[in-house]
Protein backbone atom coordinates (compact mmCIF):
# COMPACT_ATOMS: atom_id res chain seq x y z
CA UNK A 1 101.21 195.39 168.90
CA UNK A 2 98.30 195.64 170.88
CA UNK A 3 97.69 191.67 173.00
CA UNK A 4 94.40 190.37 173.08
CA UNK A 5 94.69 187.47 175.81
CA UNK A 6 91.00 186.44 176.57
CA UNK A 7 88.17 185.87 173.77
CA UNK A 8 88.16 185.83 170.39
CA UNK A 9 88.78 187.88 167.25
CA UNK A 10 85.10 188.57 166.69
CA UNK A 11 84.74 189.89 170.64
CA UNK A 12 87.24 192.71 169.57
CA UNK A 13 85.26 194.69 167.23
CA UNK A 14 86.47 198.20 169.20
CA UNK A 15 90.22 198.25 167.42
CA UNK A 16 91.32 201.11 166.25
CA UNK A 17 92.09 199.58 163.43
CA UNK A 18 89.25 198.72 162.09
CA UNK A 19 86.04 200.61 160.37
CA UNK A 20 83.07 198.12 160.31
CA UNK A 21 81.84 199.69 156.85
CA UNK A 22 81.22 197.40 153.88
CA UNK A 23 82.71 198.72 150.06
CA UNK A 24 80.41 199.80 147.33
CA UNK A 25 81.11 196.66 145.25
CA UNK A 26 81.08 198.57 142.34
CA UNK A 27 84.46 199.47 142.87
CA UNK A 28 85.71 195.94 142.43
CA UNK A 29 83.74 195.29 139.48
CA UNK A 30 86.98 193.73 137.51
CA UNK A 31 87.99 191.20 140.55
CA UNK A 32 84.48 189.90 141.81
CA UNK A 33 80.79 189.04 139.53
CA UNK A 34 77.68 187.55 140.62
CA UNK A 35 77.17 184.04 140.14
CA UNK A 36 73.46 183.18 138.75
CA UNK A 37 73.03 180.69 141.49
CA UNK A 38 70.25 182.91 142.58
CA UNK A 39 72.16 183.24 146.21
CA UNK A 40 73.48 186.77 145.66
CA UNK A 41 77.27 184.94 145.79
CA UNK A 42 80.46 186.28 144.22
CA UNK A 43 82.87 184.75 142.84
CA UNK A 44 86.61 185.43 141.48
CA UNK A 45 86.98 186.81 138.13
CA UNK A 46 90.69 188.39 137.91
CA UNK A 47 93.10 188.35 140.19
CA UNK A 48 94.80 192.12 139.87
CA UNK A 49 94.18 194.89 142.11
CA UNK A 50 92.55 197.87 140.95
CA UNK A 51 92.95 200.70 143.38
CA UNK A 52 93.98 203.63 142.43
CA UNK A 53 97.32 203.85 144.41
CA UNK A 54 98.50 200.73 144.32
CA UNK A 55 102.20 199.88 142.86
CA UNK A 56 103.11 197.40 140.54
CA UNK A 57 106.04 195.10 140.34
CA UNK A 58 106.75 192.02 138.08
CA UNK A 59 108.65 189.30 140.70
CA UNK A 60 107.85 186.08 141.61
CA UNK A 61 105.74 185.57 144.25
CA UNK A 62 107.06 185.15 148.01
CA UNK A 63 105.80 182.69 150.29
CA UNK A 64 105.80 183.00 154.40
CA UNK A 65 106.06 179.28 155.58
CA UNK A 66 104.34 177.12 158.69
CA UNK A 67 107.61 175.15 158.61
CA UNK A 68 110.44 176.29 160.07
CA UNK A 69 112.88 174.86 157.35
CA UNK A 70 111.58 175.13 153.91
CA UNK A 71 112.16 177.19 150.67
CA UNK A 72 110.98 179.97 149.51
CA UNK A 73 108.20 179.43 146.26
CA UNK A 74 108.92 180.91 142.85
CA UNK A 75 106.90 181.32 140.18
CA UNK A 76 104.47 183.65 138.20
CA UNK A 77 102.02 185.86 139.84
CA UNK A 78 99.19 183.13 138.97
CA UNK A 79 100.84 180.80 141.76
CA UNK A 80 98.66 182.86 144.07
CA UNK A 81 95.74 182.66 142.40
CA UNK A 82 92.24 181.65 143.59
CA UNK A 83 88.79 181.11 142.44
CA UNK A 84 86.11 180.78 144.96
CA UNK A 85 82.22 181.20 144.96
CA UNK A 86 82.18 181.65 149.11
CA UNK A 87 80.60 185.07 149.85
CA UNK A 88 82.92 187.55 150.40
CA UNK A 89 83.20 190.29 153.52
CA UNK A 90 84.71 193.39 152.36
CA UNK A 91 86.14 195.89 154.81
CA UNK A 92 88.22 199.09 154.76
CA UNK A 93 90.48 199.06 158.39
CA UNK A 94 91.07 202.34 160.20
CA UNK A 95 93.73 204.51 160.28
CA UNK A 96 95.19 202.05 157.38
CA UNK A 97 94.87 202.25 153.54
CA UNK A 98 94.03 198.95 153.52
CA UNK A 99 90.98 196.20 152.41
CA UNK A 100 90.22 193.32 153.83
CA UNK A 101 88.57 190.56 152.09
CA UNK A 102 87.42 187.17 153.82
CA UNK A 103 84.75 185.04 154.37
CA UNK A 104 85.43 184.73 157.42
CA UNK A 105 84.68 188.38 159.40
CA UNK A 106 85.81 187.60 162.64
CA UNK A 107 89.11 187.32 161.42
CA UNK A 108 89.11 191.03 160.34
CA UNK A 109 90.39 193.17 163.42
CA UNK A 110 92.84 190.80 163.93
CA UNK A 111 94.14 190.87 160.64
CA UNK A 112 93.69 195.29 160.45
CA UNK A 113 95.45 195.57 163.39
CA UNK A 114 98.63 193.53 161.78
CA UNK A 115 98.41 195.45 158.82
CA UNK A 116 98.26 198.87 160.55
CA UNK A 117 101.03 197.83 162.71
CA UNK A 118 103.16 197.08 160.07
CA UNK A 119 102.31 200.29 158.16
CA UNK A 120 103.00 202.34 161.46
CA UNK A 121 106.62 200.94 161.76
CA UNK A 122 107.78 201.37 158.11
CA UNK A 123 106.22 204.74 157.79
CA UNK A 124 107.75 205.41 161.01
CA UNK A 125 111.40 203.96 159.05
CA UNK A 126 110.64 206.49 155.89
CA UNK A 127 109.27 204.40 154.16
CA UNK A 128 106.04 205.75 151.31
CA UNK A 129 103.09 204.01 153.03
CA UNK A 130 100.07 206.00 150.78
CA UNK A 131 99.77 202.91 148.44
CA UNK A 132 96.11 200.83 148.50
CA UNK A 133 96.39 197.68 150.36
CA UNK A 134 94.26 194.83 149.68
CA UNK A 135 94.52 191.63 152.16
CA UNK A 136 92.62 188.39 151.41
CA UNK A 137 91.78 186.18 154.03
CA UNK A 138 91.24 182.56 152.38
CA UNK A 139 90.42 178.90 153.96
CA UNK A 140 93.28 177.55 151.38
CA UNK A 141 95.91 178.54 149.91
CA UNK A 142 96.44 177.89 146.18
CA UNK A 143 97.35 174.04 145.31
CA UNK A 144 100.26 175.26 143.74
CA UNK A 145 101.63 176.77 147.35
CA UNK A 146 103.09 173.48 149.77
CA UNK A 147 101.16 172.57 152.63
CA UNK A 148 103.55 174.60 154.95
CA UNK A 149 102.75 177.75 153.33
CA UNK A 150 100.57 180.26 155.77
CA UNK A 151 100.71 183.42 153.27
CA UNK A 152 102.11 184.38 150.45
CA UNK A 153 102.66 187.82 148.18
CA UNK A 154 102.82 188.45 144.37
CA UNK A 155 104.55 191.88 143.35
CA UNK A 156 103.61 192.23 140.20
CA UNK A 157 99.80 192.68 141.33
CA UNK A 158 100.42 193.54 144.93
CA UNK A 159 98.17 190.91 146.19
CA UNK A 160 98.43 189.51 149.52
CA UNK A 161 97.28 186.49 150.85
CA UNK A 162 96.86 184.47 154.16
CA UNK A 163 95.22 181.60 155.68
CA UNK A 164 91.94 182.58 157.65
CA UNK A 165 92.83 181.44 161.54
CA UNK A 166 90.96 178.55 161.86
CA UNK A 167 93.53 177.31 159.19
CA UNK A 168 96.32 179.09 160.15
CA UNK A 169 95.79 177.62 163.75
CA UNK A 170 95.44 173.84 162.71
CA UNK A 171 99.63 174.35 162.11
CA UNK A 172 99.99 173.73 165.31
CA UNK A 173 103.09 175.84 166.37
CA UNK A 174 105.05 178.55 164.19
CA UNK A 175 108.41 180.09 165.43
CA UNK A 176 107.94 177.33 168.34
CA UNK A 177 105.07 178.69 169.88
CA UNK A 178 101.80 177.52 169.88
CA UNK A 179 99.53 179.09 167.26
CA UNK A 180 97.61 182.33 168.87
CA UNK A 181 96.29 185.83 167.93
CA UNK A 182 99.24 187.30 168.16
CA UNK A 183 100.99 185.54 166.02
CA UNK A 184 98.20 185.94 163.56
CA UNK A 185 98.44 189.41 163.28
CA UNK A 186 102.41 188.97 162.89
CA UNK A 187 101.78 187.24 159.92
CA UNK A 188 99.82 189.61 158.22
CA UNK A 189 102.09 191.93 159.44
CA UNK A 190 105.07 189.84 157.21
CA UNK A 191 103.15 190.15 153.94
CA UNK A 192 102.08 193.73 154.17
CA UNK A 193 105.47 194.46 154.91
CA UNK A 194 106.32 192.79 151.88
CA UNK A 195 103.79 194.84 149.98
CA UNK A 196 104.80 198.16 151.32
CA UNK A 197 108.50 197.04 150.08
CA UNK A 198 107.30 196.29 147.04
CA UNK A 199 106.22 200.51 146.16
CA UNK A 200 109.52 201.68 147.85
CA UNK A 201 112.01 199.58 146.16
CA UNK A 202 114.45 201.61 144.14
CA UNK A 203 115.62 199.02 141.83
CA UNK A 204 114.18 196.38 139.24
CA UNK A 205 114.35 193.27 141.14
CA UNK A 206 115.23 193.06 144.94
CA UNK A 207 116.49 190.00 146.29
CA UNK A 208 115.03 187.71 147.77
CA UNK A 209 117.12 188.10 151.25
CA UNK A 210 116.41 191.77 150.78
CA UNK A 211 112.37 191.47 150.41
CA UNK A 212 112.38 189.04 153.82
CA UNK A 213 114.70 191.19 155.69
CA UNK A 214 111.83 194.05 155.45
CA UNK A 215 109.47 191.32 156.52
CA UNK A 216 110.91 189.91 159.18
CA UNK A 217 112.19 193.00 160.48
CA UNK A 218 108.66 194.45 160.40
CA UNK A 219 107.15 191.44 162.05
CA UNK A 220 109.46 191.32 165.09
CA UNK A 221 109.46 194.52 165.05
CA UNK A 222 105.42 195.19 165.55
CA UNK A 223 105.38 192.29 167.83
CA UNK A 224 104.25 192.94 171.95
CA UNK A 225 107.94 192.82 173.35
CA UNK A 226 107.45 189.78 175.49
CA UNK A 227 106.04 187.74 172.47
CA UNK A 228 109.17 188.60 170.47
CA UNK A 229 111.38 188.01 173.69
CA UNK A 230 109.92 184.20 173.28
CA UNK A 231 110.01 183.79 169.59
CA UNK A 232 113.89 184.97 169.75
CA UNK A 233 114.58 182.88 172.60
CA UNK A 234 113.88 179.88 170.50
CA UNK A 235 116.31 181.13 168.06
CA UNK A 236 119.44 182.31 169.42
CA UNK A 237 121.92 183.93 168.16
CA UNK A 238 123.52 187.41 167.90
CA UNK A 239 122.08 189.02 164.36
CA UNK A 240 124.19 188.43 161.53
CA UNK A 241 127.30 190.49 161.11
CA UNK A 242 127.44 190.94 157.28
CA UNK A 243 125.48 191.29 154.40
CA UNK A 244 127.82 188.00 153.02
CA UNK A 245 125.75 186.15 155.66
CA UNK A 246 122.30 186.92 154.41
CA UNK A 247 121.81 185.05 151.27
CA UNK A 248 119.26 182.82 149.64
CA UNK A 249 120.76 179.68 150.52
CA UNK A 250 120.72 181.14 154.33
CA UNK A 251 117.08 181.88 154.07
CA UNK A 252 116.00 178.81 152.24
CA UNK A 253 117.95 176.44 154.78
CA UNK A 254 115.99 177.82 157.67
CA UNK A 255 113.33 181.40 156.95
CA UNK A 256 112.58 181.67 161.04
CA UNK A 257 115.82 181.66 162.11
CA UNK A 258 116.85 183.81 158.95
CA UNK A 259 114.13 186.05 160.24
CA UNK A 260 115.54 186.24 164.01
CA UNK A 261 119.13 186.88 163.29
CA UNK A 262 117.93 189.66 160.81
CA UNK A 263 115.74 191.41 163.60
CA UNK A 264 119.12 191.38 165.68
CA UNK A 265 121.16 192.94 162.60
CA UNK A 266 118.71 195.83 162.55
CA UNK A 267 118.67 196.24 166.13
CA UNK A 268 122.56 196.53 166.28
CA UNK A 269 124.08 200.17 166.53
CA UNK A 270 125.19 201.36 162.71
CA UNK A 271 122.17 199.25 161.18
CA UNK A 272 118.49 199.97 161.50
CA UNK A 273 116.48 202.78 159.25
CA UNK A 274 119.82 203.54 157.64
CA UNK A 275 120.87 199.76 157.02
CA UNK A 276 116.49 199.65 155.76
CA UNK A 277 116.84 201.94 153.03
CA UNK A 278 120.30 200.83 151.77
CA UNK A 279 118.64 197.79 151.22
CA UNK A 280 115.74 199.61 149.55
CA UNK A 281 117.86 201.43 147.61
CA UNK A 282 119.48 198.73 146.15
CA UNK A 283 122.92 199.27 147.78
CA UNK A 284 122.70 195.94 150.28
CA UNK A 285 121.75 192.70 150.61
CA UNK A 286 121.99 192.28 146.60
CA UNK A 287 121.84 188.91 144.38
């Protein structure tokens, strides 16, 4: 993952992730309308993704948490729901399949550039990355999500959401590091991965274990090696050793440290893009 240490997110408009083209609205015509307010502003109508190649599952929703122990949200694919009249930046990210959607546009490169990352490394695993993306960027997260929740994902319509960074930011620290870009992108990184999961899954209803091992794997993964050097560091441990060890009640007690000792299981000889699609295929980490 590429390190931006000096300036902001809007001073990076160069990525190679990124195309700075704006979407014919027309092709969202289901998910955003006009409001008559006479300001030209949209606002949310229905919540489902409409692209073309876009997969659908019916799970409950998964939430990525600010807090390092906390559990995981269930619940219907309207716990992510939103409704906003904000205007709306749409833009399509290079070299990715995906949309981003934010009212905030400074925010976009940063949040391309995790979501091509994580697309690199799981098509780079096997895994079928041709499915339509779309990440929202919002300034809150639905009331129904607890204040520790940064992002969250909903199978069933493939829609992602995360926290816009100013919001993201005032969390202070996540993994035990003070809130940056790079961490940003990781966690846009953690809820595409969970997205791209979501189309290669080979059976009805993964775990939950099994969804956040792709994520957190995919994270660390796309992370700049030093930055995941320090986020491990404040988790130590040597990976887990069995699937026995990576259950829900593992995850809920603690998701960062869940997420470090699973980075360490797929770095361990035996495991990695093998150990990935057994999981995908339904033959590990199963509930």
């Amino acid at each position: 993952m590429l390190t931006w240490r000096n300036g902001g997110p809007g001073t990076h408009r160069g990525n190679k992730w990124l195309a700075w083209r704006s979407l014919d609205l027309k092709r969202s015509k289901p998910e955003f309308e006009r409001n008559n307010d006479g300001e030209g502003r949209l606002k949310r109508v229905d919540c489902a993704i409409t692209a073309m190649r876009s997969c659908r599952y019916d799970f409950p929703a998964l939430l990525l948490r600010g807090a390092a122990a906390a559990v995981i949200g269930l619940g219907s694919a309207a716990v992510c729901a939103e409704s906003t009249t904000e205007a709306v930046h749409e833009v399509r990210c290079d070299l990715a399949d995906v949309v981003i959607r934010t009212p905030q546009p400074a925010d976009i490169p940063l949040a391309c550039d995790g979501a091509g990352k994580a697309i690199a490394f799981l098509a780079e695993q096997g895994l079928d990355t041709n499915s339509t993306l779309t990440v929202q960027l919002v300034h809150e997260l639905p009331q129904t999500v607890d204040d520790s929740a940064v992002g969250c994902f909903v199978p069933s319509t493939q829609r992602i959401l995360a926290l816009v960074y100013a919001e993201f930011s005032k969390h202070g620290t996540w993994f035990g590091l003070t809130v940056n870009y790079d961490l940003y992108r990781s966690l846009v990184a953690h809820e595409v991965a969970h997205a791209v999961a979501a189309c290669n899954f080979q059976l009805e209803k993964p775990s939950i274990p099994a969804y956040e091992y792709v994520g957190y794997v995919t994270m660390l993964a796309t992370m700049a090696p030093a930055l995941r050097e320090r986020v491990l560091a404040n988790f130590p441990g040597t990976g887990f050793d069995n699937d026995l060890q990576m259950n829900s009640t593992v995850y809920q007690f603690d998701p960062m440290r869940f997420g470090a000792e699973a980075y360490r299981h797929f770095m361990k000889p035996g495991n990695g893009r093998e150990y990935l699609h057994r999981v995908l295929a339904g033959k590990a980490l199963i509930e």
